[in-house]
Protein backbone atom coordinates (compact mmCIF):
# COMPACT_ATOMS: atom_id res chain seq x y z
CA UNK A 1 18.91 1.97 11.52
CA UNK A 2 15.33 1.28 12.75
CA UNK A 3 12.73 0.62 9.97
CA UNK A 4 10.66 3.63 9.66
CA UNK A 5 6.51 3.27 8.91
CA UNK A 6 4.83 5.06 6.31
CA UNK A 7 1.18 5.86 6.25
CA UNK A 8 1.06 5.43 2.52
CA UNK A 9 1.51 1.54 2.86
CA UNK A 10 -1.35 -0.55 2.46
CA UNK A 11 -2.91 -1.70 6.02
CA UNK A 12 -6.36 -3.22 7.34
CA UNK A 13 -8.81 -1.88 9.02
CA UNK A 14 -9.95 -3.56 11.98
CA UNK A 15 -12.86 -2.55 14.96
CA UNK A 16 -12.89 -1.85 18.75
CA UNK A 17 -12.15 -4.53 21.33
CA UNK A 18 -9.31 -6.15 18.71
CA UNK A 19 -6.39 -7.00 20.92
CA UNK A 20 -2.55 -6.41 19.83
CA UNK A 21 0.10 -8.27 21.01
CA UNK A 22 4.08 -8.04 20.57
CA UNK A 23 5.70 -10.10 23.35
CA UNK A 24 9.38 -8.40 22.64
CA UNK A 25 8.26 -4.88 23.30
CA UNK A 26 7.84 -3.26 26.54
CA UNK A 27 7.73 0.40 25.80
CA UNK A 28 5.51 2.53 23.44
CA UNK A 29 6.75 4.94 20.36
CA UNK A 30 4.77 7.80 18.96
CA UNK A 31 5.44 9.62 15.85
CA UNK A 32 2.93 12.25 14.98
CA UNK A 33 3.20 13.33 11.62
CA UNK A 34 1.36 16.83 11.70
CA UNK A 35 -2.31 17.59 12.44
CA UNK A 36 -3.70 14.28 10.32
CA UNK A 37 -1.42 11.30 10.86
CA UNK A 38 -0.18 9.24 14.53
CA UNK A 39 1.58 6.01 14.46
CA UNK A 40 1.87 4.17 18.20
CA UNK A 41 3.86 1.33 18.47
CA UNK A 42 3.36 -1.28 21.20
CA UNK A 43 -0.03 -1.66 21.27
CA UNK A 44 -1.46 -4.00 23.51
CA UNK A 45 -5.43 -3.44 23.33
CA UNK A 46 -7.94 -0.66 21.43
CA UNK A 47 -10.30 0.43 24.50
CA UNK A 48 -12.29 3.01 22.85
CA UNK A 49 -13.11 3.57 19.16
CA UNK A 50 -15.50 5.95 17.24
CA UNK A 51 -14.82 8.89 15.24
CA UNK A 52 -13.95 11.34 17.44
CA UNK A 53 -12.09 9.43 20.44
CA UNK A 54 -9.84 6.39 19.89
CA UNK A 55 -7.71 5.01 22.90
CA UNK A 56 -5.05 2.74 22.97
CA UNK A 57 -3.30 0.78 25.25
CA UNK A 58 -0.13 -0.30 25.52
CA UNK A 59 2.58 0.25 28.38
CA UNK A 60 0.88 3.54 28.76
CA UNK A 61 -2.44 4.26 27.34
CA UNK A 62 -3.28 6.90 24.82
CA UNK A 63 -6.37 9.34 24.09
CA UNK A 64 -6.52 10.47 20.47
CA UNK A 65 -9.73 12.93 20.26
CA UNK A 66 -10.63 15.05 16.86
CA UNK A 67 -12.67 14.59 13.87
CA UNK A 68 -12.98 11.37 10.89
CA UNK A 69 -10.61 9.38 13.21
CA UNK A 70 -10.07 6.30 11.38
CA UNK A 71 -7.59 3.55 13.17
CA UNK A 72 -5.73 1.33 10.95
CA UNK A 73 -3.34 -1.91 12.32
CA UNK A 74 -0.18 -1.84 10.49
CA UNK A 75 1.15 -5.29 12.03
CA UNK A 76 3.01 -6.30 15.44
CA UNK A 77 0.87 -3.67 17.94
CA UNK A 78 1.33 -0.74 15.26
CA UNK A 79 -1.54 1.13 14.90
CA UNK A 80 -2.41 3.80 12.43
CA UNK A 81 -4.66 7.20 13.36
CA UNK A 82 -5.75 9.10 10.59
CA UNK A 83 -8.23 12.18 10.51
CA UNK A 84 -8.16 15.63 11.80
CA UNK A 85 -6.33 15.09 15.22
CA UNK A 86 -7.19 17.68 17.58
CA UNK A 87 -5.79 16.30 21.04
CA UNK A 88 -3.58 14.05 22.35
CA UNK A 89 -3.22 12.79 25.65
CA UNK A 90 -1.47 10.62 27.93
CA UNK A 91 -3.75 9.32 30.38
């Protein structure tokens, strides 16, 4: 069974232009956990980040757009959204 994240553990917080890397993973996974929590795994790269747009690149890259976004690296290109998430898109 694959190890689940939970928002609730401790992580740092880190700024745009910081660079994730997992050589063994070639594919992103999402979970969105209602209207105020995203987890993406197999981030490569943060492109854009203020409070009301964060992108993320991995394999595919990612537009989160709301309010109080706050981005949060959990470890091996997992990254954290929290805040009132409005839109999500695949671009």
């Amino acid at each position: 069974m694959k190890n689940r994240i939970s928002l609730g553990e401790k992580f740092r917080s880190f700024s745009a232009g910081t660079v994730l890397s997992d050589p063994k993973r070639d594919f992103n996974v999402i979970y969105v956990y209602g209207k105020t929590n995203l987890v993406m795994e197999g981030c490569k790269r943060i492109e854009k980040y203020d409070q009301s747009e964060i992108r993320i690149a991995g394999d595919h890259a990612l537009s989160v757009k709301g309010e109080g976004l706050v981005l949060r690296e959990m470890g091996n290109g997992t990254v954290g959204v929290t805040g009132e998430i409005k839109q999500i898109e695949f671009i």
